[in-house]
N, C-alpha and C. Protein backbone atom coordinates (compact mmCIF):
# COMPACT_ATOMS: atom_id res chain seq x y z
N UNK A 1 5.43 -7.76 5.74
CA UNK A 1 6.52 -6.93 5.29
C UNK A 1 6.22 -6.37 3.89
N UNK A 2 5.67 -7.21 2.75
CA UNK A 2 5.22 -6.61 1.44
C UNK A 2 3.71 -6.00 1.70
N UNK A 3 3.30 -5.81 2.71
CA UNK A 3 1.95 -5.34 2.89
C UNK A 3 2.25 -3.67 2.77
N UNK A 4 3.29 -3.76 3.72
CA UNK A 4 3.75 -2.21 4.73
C UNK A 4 4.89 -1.52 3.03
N UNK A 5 5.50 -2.52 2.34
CA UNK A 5 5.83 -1.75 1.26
C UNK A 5 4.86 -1.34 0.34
N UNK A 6 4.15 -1.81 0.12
CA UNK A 6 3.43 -1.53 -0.80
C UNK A 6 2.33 -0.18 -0.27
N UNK A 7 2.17 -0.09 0.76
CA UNK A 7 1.43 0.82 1.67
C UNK A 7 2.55 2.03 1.49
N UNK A 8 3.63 2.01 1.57
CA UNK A 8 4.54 3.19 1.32
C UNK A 8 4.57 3.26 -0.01
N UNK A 9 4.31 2.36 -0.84
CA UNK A 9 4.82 2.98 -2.14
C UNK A 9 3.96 3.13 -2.99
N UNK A 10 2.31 2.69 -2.53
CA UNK A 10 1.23 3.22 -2.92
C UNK A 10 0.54 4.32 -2.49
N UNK A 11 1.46 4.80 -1.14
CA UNK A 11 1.16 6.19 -0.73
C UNK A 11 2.00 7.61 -1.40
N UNK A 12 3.41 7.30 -1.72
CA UNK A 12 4.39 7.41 -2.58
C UNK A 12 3.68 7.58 -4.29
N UNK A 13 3.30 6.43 -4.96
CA UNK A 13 2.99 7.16 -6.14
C UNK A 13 1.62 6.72 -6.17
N UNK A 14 0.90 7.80 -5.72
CA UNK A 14 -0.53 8.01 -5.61
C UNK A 14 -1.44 8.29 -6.77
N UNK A 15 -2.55 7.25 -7.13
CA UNK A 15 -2.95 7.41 -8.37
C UNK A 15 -2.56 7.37 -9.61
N UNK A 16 -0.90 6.39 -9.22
CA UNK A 16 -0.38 5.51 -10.50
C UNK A 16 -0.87 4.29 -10.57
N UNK A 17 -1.16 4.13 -11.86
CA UNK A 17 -2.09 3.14 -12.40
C UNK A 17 -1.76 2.40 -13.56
N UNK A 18 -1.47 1.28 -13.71
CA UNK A 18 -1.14 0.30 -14.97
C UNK A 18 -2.83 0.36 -15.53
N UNK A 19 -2.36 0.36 -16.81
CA UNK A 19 -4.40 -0.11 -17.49
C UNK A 19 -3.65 -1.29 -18.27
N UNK A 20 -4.77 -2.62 -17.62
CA UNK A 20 -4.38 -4.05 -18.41
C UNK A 20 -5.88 -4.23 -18.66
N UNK A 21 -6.45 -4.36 -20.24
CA UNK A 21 -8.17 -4.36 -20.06
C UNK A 21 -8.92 -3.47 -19.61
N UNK A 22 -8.41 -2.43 -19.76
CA UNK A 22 -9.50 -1.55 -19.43
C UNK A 22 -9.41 -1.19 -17.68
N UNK A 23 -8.56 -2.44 -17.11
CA UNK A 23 -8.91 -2.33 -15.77
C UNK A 23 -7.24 -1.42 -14.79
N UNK A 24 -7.67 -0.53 -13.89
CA UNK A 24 -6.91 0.07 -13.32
C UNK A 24 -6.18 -1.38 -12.24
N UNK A 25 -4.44 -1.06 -12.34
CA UNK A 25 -4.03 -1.87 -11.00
C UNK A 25 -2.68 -1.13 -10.63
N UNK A 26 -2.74 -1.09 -9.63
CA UNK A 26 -1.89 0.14 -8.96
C UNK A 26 -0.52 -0.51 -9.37
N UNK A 27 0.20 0.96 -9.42
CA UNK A 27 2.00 0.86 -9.72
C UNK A 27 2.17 0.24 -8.50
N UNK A 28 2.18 0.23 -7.60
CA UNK A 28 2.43 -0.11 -6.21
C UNK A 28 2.42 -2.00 -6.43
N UNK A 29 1.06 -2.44 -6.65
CA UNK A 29 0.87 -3.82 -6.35
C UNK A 29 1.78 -4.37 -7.56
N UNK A 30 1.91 -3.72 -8.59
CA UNK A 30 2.84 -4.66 -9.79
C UNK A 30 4.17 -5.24 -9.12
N UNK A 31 4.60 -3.66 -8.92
CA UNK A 31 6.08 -3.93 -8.39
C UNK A 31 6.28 -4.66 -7.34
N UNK A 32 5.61 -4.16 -6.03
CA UNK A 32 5.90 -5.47 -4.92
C UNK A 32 5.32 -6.87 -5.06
N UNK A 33 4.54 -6.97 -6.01
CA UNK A 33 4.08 -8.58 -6.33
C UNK A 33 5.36 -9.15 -7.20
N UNK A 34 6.13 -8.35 -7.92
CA UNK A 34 6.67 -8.73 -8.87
C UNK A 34 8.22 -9.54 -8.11
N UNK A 35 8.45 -8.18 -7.24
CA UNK A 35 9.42 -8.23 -6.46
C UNK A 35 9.52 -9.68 -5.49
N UNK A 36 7.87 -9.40 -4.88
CA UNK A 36 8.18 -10.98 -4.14
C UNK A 36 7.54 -12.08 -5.14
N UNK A 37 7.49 -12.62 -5.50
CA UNK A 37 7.57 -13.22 -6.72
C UNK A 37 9.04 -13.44 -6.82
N UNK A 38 10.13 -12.91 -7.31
CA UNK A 38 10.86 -13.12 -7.68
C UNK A 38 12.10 -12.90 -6.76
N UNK A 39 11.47 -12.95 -5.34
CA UNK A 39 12.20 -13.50 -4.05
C UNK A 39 12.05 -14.67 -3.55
N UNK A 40 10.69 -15.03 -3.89
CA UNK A 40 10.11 -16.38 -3.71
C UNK A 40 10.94 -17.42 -4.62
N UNK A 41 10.94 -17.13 -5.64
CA UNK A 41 11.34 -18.11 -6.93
C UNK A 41 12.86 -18.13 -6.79
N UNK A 42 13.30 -17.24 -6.26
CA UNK A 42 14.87 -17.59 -5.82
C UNK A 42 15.39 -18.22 -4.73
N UNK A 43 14.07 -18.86 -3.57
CA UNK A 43 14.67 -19.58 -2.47
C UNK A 43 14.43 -21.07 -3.74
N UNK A 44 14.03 -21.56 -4.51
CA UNK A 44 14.20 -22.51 -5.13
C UNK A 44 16.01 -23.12 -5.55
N UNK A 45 17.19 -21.92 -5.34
CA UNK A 45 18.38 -22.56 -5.56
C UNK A 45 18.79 -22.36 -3.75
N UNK A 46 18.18 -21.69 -2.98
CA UNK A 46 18.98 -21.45 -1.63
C UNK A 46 18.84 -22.62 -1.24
N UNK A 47 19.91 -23.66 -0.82
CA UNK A 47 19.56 -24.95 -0.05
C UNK A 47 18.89 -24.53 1.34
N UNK A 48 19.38 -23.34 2.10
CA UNK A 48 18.71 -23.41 3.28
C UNK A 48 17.31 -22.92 3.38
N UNK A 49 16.87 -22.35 2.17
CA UNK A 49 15.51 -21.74 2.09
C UNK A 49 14.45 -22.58 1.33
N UNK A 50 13.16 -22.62 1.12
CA UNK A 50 12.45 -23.34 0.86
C UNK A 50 10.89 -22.77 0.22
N UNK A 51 10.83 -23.11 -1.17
CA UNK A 51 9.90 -22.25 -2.37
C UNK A 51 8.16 -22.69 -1.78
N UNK A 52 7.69 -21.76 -1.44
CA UNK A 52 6.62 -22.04 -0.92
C UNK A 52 4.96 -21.55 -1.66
N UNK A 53 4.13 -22.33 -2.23
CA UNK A 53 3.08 -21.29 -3.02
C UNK A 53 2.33 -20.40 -2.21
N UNK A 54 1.87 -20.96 -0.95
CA UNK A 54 1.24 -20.55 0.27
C UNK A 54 1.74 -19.23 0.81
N UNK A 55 3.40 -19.14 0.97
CA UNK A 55 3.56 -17.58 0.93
C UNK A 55 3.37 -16.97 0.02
N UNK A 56 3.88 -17.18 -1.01
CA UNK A 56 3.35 -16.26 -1.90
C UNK A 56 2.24 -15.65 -2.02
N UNK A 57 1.17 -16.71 -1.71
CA UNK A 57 -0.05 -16.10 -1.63
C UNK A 57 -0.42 -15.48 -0.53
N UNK A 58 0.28 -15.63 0.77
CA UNK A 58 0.32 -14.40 1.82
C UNK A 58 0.99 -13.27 1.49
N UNK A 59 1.84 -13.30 0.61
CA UNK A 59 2.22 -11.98 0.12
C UNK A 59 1.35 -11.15 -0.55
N UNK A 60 0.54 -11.94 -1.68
CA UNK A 60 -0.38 -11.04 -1.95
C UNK A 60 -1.59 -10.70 -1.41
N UNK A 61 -1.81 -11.68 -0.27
CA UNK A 61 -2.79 -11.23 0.37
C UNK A 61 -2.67 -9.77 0.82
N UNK A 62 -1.47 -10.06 2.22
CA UNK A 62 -0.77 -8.86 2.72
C UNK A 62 -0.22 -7.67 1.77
N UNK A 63 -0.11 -7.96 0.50
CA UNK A 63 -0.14 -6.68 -0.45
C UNK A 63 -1.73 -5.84 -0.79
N UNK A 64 -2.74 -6.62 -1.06
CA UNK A 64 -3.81 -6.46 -1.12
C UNK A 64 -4.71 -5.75 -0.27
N UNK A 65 -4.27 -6.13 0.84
CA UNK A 65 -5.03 -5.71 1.72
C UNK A 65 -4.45 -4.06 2.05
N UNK A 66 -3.19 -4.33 2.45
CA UNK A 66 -2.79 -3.06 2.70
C UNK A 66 -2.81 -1.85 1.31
N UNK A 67 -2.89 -2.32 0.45
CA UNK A 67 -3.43 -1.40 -0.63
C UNK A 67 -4.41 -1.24 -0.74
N UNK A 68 -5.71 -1.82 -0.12
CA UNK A 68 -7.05 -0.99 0.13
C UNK A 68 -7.13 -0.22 1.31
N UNK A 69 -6.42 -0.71 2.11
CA UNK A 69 -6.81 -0.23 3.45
C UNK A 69 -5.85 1.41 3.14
N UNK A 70 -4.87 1.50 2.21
CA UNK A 70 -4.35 2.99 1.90
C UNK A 70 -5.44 3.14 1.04
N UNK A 71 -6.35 2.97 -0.06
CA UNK A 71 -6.88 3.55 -1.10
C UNK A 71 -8.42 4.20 0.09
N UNK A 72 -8.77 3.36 1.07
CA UNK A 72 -9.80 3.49 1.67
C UNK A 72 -9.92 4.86 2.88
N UNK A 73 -8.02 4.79 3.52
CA UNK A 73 -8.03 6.03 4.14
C UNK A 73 -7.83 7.10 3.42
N UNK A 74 -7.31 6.91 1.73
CA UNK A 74 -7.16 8.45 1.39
C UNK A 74 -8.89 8.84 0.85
N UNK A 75 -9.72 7.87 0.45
CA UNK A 75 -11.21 8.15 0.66
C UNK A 75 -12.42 8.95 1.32
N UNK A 76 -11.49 8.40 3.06
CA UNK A 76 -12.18 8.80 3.76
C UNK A 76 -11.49 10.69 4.20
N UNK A 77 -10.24 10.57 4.04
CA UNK A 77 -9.64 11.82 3.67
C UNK A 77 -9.94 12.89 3.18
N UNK A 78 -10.43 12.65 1.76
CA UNK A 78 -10.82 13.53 1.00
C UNK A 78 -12.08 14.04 1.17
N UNK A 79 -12.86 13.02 2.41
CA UNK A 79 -14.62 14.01 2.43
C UNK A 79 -14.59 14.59 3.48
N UNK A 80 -13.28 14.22 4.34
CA UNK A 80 -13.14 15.32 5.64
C UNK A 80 -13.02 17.09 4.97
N UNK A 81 -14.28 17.58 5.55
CA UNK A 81 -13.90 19.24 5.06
C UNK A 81 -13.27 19.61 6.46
N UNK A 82 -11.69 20.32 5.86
CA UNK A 82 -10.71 20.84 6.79
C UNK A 82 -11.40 22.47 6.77
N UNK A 83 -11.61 23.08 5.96
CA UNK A 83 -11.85 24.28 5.82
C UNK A 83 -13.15 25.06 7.18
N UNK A 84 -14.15 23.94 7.46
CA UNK A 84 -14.49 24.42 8.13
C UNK A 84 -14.16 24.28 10.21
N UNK A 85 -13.03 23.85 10.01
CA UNK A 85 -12.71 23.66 11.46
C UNK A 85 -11.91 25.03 11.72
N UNK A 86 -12.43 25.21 13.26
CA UNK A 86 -11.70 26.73 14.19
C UNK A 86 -11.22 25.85 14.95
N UNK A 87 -10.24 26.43 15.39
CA UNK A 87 -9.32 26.28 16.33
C UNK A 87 -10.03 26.41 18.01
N UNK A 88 -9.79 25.51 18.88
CA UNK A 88 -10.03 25.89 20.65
C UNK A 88 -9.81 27.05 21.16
N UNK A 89 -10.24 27.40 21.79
CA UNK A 89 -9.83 28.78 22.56
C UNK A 89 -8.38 28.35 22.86
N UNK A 90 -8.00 27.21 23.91
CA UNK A 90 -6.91 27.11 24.00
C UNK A 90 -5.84 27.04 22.71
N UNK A 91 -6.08 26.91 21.91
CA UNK A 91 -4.98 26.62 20.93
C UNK A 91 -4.92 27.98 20.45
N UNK A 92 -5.71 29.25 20.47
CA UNK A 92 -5.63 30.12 20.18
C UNK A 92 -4.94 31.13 20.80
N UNK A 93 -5.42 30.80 22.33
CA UNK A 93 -4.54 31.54 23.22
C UNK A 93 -2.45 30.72 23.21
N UNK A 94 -2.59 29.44 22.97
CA UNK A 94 -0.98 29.40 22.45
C UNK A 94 -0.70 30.07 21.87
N UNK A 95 -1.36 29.96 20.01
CA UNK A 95 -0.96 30.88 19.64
C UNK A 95 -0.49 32.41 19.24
N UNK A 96 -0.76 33.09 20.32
CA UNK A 96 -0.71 34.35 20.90
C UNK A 96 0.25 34.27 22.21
């Protein structure tokens, strides 16, 4: 579930970037790490819920991942040249 947000909201603000050290880390992973993080740390008063480190760290797995796997398709995106594709005969004759 924080995989697929962070996949929208690193598709959303694209090439926002925290600099900590020199090093780039996406607006995307702060906020939904932060977020679950601090969903996690609040099943600590829910009696029926239960504070777990192990999710957490599936959260960031599942944040992680799905934030490469968006940084990797807009990659492969950008070396697709659109400019040189024609259209099918059939799609031409639709459009006519």
């Amino acid at each position: 579930m924080y995989g697929v947000l962070a996949l929208l909201l690193d598709i959303a603000f694209r090439e926002k970037n925290y600099r900590i050290f020199k090093t780039a880390i996406p607006v995307s992973f702060v906020w939904v790490m932060a977020f679950a993080t601090l969903e996690e740390f609040s099943q600590i008063w829910i009696p029926a819920r239960n504070f777990d480190l192990i999710d957490l760290a599936a959260d960031f797995i599942g944040v992680v991942l799905c934030i490469a796997a968006s940084r990797l398709v807009e990659i492969k995106i950008k070396k697709v040249d659109f400019s040189s594709y024609k259209p099918t005969k059939k799609i031409r004759e639709d459009r006519e």
